[in-house]
C-alpha atoms as a PDB file:
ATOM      1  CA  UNK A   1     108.588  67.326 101.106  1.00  0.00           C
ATOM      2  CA  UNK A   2     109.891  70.640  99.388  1.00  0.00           C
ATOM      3  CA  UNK A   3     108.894  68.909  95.741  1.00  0.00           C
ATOM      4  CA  UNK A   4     105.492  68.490  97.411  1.00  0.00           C
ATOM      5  CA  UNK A   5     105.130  71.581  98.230  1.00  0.00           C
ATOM      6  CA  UNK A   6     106.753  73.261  95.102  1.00  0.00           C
ATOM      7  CA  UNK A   7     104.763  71.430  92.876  1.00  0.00           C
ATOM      8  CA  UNK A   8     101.196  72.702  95.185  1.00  0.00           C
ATOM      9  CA  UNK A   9     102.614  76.115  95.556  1.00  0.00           C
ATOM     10  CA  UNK A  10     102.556  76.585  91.200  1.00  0.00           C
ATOM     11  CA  UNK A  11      99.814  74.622  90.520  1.00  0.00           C
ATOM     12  CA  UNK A  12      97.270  77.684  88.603  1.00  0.00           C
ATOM     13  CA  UNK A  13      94.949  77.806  91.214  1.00  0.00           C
ATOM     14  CA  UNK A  14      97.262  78.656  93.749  1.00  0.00           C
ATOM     15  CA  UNK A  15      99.154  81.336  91.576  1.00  0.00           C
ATOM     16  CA  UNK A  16      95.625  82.355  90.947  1.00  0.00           C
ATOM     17  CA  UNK A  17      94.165  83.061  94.355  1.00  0.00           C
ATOM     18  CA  UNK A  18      97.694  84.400  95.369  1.00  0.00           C
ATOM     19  CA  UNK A  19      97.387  87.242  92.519  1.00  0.00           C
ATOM     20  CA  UNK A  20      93.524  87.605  93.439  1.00  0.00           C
ATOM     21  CA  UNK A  21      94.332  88.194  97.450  1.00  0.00           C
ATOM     22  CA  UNK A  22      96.899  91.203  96.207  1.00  0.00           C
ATOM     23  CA  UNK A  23      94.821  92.731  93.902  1.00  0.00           C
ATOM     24  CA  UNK A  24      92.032  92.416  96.522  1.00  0.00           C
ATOM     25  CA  UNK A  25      94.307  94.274  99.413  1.00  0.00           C
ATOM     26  CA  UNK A  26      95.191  96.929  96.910  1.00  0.00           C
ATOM     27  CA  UNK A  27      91.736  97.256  95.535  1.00  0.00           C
ATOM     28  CA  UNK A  28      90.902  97.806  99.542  1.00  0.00           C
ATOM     29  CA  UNK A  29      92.916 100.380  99.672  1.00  0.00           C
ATOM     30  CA  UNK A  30      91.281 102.563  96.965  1.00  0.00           C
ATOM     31  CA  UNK A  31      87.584 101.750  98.229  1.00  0.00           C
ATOM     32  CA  UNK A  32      88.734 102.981 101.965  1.00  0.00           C
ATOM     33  CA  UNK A  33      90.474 105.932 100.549  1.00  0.00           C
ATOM     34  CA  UNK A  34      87.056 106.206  98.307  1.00  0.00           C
ATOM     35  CA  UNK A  35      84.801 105.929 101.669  1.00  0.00           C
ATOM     36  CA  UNK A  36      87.235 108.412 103.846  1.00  0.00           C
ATOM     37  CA  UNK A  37      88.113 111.105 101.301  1.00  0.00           C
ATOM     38  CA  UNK A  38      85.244 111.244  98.979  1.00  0.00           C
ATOM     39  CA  UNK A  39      82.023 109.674 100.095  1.00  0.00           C
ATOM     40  CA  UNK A  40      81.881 110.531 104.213  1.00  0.00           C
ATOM     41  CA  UNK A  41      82.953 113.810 103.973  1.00  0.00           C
ATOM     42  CA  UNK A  42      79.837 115.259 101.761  1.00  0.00           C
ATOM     43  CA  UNK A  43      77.690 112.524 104.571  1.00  0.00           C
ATOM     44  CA  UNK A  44      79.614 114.236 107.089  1.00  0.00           C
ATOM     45  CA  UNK A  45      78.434 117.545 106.008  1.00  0.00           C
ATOM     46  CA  UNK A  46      74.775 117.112 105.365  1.00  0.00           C
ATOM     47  CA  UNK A  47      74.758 115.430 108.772  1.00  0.00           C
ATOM     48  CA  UNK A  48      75.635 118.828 110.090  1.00  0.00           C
ATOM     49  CA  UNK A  49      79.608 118.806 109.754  1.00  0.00           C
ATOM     50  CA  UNK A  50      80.098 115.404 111.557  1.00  0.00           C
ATOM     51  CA  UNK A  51      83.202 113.188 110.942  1.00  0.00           C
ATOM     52  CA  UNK A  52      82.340 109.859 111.426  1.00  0.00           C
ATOM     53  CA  UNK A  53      85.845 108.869 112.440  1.00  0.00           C
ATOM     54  CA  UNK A  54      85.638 111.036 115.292  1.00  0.00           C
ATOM     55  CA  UNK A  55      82.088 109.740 116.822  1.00  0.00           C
ATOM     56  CA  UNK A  56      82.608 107.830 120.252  1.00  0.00           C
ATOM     57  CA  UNK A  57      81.211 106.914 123.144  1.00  0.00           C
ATOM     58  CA  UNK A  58      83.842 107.513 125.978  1.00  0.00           C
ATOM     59  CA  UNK A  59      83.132 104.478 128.813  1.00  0.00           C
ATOM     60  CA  UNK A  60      85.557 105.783 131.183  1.00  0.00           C
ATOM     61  CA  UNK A  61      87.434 109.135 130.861  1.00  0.00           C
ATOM     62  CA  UNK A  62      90.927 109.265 131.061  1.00  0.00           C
ATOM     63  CA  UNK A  63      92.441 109.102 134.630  1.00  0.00           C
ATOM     64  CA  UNK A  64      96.475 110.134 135.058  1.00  0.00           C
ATOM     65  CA  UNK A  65      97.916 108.156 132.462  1.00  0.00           C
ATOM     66  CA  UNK A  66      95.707 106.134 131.739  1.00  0.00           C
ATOM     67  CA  UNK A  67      93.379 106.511 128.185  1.00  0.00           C
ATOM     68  CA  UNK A  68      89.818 107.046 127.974  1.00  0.00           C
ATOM     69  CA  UNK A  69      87.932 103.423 127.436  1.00  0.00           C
ATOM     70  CA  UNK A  70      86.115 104.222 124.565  1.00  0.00           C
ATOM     71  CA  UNK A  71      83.673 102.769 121.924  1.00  0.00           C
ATOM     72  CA  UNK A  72      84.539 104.292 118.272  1.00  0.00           C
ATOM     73  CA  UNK A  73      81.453 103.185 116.210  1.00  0.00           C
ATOM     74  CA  UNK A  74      81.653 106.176 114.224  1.00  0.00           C
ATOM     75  CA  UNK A  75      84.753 104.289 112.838  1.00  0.00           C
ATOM     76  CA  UNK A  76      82.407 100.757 112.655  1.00  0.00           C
ATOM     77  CA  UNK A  77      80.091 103.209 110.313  1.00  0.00           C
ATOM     78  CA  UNK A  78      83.165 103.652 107.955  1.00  0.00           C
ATOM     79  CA  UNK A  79      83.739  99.968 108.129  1.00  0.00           C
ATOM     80  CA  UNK A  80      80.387  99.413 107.279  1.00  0.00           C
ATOM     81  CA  UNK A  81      80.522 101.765 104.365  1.00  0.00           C
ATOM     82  CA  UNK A  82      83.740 100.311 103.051  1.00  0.00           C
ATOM     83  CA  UNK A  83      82.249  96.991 102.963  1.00  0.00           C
ATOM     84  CA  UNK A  84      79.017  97.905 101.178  1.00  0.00           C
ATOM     85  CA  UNK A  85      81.106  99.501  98.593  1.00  0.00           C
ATOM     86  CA  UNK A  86      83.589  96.423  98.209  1.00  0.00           C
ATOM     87  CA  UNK A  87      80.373  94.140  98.058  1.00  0.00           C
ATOM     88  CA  UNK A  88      78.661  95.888  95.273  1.00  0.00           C
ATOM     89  CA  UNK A  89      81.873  96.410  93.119  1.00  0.00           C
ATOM     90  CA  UNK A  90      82.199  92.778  93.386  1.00  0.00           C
ATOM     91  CA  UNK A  91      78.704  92.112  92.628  1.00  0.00           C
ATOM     92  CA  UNK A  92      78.704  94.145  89.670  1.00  0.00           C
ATOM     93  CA  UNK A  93      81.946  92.932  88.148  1.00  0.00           C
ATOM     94  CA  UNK A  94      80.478  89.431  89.078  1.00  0.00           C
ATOM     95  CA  UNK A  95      77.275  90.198  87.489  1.00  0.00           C
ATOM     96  CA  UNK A  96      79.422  91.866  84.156  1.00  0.00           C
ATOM     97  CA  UNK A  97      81.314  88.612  83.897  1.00  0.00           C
ATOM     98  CA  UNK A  98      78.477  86.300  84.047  1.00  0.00           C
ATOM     99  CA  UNK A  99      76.917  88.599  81.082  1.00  0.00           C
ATOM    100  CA  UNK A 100      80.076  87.772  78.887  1.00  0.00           C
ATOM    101  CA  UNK A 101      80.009  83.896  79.817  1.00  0.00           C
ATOM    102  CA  UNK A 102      76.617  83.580  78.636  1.00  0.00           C
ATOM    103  CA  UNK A 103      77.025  85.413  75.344  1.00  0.00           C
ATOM    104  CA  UNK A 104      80.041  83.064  74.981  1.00  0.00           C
ATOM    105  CA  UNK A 105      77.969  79.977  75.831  1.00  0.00           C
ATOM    106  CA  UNK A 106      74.821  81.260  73.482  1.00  0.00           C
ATOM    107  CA  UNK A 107      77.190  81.689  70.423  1.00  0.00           C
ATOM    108  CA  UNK A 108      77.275  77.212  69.617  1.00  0.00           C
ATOM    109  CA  UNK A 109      80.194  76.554  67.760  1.00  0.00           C
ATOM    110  CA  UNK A 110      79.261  75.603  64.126  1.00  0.00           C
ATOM    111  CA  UNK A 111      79.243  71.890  63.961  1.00  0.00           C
ATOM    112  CA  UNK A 112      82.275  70.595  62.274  1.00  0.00           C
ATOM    113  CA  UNK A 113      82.314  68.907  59.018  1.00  0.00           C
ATOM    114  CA  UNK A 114      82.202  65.426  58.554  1.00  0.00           C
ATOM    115  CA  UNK A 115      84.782  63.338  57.552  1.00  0.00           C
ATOM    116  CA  UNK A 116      85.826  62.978  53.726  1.00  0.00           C
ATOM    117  CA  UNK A 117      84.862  59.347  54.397  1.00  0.00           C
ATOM    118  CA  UNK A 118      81.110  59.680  55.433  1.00  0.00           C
ATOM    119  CA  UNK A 119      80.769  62.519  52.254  1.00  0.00           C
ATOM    120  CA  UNK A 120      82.304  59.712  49.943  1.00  0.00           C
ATOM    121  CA  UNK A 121      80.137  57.150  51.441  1.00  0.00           C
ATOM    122  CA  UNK A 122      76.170  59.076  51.422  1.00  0.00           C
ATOM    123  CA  UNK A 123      77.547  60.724  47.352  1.00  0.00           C
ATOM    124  CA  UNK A 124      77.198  56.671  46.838  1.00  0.00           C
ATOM    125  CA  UNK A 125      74.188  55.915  48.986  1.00  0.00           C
ATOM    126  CA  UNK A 126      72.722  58.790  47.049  1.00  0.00           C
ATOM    127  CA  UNK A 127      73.913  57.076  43.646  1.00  0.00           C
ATOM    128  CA  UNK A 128      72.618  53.759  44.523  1.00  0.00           C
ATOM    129  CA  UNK A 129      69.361  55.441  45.658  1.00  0.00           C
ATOM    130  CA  UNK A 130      69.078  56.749  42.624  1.00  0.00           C
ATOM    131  CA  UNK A 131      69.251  53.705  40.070  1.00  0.00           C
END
C-alpha cells in the first residue's frame, strides 16, 4: 500500500497541482492584502469615508455577556472584491498563455528531410526519366 501511494503521490501531476495549490494560497494573500490596503480604502473614501469591513447589520444587540448577532456583509463586499480580482488575474494570465500556445502551434516545424535512400532512389528515377 505505501508503494501505491508513493508512486501516486510523485507522479507530475500530483507534484504539479500540489505546487499550483501553494502558489495559489500565497497568491491569495497578496490579492486580499491588494483589496484591503489599496483598492477599498480609496472606495471607502469616495463612498463618504466608509470601511467596508466595518458595515453590519446587528440582529440582536449584545445582552450581558452575550455578543451582538450580527450580519457583516460589508466583509461579504471584500470577499466579493477579492474574488473578482483573483478571477480576472487568472483570466488574463490564462488568456496570455493561450496567446503563446498558439504562436507555438502556428510556427509548423520544417518538414524533415528525407532519407539518403529515397534522394538516391528519385536522382535515378530522374536518370532513367531522362534517357
Amino acid at each position: 500500500m505505501w508503494s501505491e501511494f508513493k508512486k501516486f503521490a510523485m507522479r507530475g501531476n500530483v507534484v504539479d497541482m500540489a505546487v499550483g495549490i501553494i502558489i495559489g494560497a500565497a497568491f491569495g494573500k497578496i490579492v486580499s492584502s491588494l483589496v484591503n490596503d489599496v483598492i477599498m480604502p480609496p472606495i471607502g473614501m469616495l463612498v463618504g469615508g466608509v470601511d467596508f469591513s466595518d458595515l453590519k447589520a446587528v440582529l440582536r444587540a449584545p445582552v450581558g455577556d452575550a455578543a451582538a448577532v450580527t450580519v457583516n456583509y460589508g466583509a461579504f463586499i471584500q470577499t466579493v472584491f477579492d474574488f473578482l480580482i483573483v478571477a480576472f488575474s487568472i483570466f488574463m494570465l490564462v488568456k496570455v498563455m493561450n496567446k503563446l500556445q498558439q504562436k507555438e502551434e502556428a510556427a509548423p516545424a520544417a518538414p524533415p528531410a528525407p532519407p539518403k535512400e529515397q534522394i538516391l532512389l528519385e536522382e535515378i528515377r530522374d536518370i532513367l526519366k531522362s534517357k
